[in-house]
Protein backbone atom coordinates (compact mmCIF):
# COMPACT_ATOMS: atom_id res chain seq x y z
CA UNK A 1 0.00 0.00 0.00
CA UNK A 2 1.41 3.16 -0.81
CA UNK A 3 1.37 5.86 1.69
CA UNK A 4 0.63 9.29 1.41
CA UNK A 5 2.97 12.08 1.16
CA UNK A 6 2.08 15.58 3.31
CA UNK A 7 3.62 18.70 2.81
CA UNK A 8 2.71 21.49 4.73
CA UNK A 9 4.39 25.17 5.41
CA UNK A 10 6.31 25.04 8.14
CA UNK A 11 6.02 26.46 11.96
CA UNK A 12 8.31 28.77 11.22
CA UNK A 13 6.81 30.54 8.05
CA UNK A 14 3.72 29.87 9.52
CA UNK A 15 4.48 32.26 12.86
CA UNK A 16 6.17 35.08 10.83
CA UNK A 17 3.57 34.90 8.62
CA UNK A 18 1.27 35.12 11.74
CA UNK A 19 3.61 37.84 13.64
CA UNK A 20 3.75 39.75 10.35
CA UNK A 21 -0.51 40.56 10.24
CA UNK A 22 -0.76 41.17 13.16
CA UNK A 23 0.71 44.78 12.54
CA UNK A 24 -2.01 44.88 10.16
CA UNK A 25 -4.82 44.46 12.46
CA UNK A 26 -6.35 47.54 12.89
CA UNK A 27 -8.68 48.99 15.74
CA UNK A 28 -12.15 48.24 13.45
CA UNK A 29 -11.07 45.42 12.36
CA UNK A 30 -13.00 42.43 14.11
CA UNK A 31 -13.31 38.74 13.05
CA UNK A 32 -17.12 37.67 13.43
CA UNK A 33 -18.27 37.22 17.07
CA UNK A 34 -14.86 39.03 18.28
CA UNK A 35 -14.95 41.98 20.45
CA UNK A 36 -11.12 42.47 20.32
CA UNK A 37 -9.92 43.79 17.21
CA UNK A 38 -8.68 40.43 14.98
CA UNK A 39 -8.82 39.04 11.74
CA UNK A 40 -9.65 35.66 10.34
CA UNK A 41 -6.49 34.59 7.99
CA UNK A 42 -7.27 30.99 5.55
CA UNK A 43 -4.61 29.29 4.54
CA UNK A 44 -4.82 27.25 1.31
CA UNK A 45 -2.49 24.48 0.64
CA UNK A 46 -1.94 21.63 -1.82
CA UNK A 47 0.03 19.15 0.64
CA UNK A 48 0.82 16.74 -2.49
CA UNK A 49 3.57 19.99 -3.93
CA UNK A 50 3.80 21.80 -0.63
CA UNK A 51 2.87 25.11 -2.21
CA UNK A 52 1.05 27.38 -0.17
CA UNK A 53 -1.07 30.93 -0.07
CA UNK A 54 -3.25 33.15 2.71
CA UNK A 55 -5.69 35.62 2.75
CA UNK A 56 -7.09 37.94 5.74
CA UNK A 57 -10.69 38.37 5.91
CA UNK A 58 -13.71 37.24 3.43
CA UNK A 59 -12.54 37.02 0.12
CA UNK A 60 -15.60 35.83 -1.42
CA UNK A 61 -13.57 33.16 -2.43
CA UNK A 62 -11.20 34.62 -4.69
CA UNK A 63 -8.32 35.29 -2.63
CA UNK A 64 -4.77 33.91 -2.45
CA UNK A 65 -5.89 30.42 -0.50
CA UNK A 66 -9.08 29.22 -2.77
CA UNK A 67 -6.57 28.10 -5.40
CA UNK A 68 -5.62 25.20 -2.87
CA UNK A 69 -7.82 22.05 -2.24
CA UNK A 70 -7.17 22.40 1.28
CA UNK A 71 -7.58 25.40 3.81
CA UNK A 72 -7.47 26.07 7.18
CA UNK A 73 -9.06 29.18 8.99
CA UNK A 74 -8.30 30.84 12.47
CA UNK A 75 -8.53 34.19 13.68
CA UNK A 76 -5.81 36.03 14.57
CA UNK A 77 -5.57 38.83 17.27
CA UNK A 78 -2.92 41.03 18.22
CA UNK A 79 -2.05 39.36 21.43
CA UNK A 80 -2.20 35.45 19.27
CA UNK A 81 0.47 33.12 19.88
CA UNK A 82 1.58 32.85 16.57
CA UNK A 83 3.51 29.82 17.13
CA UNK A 84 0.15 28.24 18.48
CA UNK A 85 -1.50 29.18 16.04
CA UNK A 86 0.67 27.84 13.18
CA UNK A 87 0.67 24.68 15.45
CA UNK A 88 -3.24 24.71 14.50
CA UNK A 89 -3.08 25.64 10.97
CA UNK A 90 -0.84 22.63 10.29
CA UNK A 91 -2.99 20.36 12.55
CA UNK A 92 -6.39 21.62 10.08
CA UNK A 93 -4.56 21.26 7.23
CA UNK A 94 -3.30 17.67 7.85
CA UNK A 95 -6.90 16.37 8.78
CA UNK A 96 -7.67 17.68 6.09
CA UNK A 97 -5.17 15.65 4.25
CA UNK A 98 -5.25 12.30 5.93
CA UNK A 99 -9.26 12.38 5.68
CA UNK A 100 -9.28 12.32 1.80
């Protein structure tokens, strides 16, 4: 049996990515059902090639991520842990993966 091959961004890019937006997040900005200002951030992946995209907010499905078959959504506030949360954006997006 042959067994599938995952390949995901990384912790690493995945918290400076993370660190990075969060400068972005302005005072109005609030993810739905947040009273904190924050932003939801998808991340698209196709874990066969390992390439990867984001996008902040609702893109009406035309941002960066839709052009993956996988995504993974959190929301992001200033005071996130980004490393958690790349932890949980690799954790969505290998579900994803493994449940194919």
């Amino acid at each position: 049996m042959k067994t599938k091959s995952i390949k995901l961004p990384t912790i690493t890019e995945l918290t400076r990515l993370f660190r990075a937006l969060k400068k972005d997040i302005h005072d109005d900005f609030r993810a739905e059902g947040m009273v904190v200002p924050s932003m939801n951030v998808t991340v698209g992946c196709t874990p066969e090639t390992g390439a990867w995209n984001y996008q902040t907010g609702d893109n009406s499905f035309t941002g960066g991520a839709y052009g993956h078959p996988d995504w993974a959504v959190v929301t992001l506030t200033r005071r996130s842990n980004s490393r958690d949360i790349a932890v949980d954006v690799r954790e969505q997006l290998s579900e994803l993966f493994y449940s194919r």
